[in-house]
Protein backbone atom coordinates (compact mmCIF):
# COMPACT_ATOMS: atom_id res chain seq x y z
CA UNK A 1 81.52 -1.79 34.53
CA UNK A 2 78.50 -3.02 32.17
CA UNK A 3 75.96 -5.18 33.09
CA UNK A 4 74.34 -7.03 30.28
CA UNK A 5 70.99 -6.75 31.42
CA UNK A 6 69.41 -7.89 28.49
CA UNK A 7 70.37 -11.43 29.32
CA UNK A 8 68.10 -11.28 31.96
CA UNK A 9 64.79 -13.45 30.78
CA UNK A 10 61.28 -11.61 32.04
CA UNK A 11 59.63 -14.20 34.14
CA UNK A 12 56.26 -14.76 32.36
CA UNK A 13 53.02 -14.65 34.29
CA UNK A 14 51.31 -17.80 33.10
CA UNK A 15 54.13 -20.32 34.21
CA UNK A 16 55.48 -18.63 37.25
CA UNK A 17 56.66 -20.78 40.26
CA UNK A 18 55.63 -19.63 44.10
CA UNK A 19 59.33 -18.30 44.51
CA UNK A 20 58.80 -16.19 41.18
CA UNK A 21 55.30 -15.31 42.07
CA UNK A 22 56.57 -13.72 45.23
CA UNK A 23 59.66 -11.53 43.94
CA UNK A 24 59.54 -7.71 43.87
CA UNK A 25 58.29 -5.59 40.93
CA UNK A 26 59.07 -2.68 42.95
CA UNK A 27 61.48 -0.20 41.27
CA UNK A 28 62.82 0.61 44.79
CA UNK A 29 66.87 0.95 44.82
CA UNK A 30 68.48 -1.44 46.83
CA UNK A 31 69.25 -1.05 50.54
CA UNK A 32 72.50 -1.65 52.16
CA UNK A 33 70.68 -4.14 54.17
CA UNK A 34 69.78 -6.30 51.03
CA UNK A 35 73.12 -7.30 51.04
CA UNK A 36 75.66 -8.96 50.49
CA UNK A 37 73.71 -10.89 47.62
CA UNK A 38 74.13 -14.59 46.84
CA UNK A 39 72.75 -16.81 43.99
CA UNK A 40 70.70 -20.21 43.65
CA UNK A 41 71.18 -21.70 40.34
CA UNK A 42 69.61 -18.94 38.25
CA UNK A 43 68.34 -17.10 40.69
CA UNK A 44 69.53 -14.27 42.73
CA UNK A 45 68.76 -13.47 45.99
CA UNK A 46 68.90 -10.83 48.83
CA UNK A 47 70.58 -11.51 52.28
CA UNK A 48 67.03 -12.35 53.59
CA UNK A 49 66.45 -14.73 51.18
CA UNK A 50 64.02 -12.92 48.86
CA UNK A 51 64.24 -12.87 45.39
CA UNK A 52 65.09 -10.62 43.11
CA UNK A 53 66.10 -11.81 39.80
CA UNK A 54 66.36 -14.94 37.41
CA UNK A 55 68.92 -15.15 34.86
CA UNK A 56 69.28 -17.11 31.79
CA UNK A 57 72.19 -19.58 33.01
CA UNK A 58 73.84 -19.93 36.83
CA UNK A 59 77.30 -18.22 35.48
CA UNK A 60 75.35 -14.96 34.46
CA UNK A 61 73.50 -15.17 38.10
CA UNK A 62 76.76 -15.18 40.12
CA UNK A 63 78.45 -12.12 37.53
CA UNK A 64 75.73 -9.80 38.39
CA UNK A 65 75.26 -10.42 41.89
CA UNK A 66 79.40 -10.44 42.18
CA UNK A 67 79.21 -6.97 40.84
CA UNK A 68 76.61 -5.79 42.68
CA UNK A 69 78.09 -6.91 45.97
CA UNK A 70 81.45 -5.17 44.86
CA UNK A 71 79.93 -1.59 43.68
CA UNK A 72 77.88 -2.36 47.50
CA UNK A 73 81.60 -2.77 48.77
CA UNK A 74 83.25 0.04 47.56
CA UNK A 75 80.31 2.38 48.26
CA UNK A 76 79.97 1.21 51.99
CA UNK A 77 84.07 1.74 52.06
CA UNK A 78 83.75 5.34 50.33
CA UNK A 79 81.25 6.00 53.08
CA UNK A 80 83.42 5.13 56.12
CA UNK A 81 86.85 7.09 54.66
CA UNK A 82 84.77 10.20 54.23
């Protein structure tokens, strides 16, 4: 499974909204808690509602967070049939 993460856009500092203002730069991995993810437009989110990414287009948004959830799936099943 490849993500094409170059068709993520870098949110630029001079025109960012509040909602973009606020997102993460951290380089922390993921939690189990941050999910399941969902997406806004071009935006997706974590299960609290925080933001962690813009895309170019809403169709790219909802790939990436659909894989994401279903890699987040399979490890939380891998966990519980060890």
């Amino acid at each position: 499974m490849c993500l094409e993460l170059s068709r993520l856009r870098p949110i630029e500092s001079k025109r960012r909204s509040p909602e973009e203002a606020s997102m993460s730069t951290s380089s922390k991995p993921l939690k189990p808690d941050d999910f399941p993810l969902h997406v806004e437009g071009d935006k997706i989110k974590k299960q609290d509602g925080q933001p962690l990414a813009i895309t170019k287009d809403p169709a790219t948004a909802a790939d990436i967070a659909d894989r994401l959830n279903e890699d987040e799936d399979k490890r939380e099943q891998d966990r519980w049939s060890a």
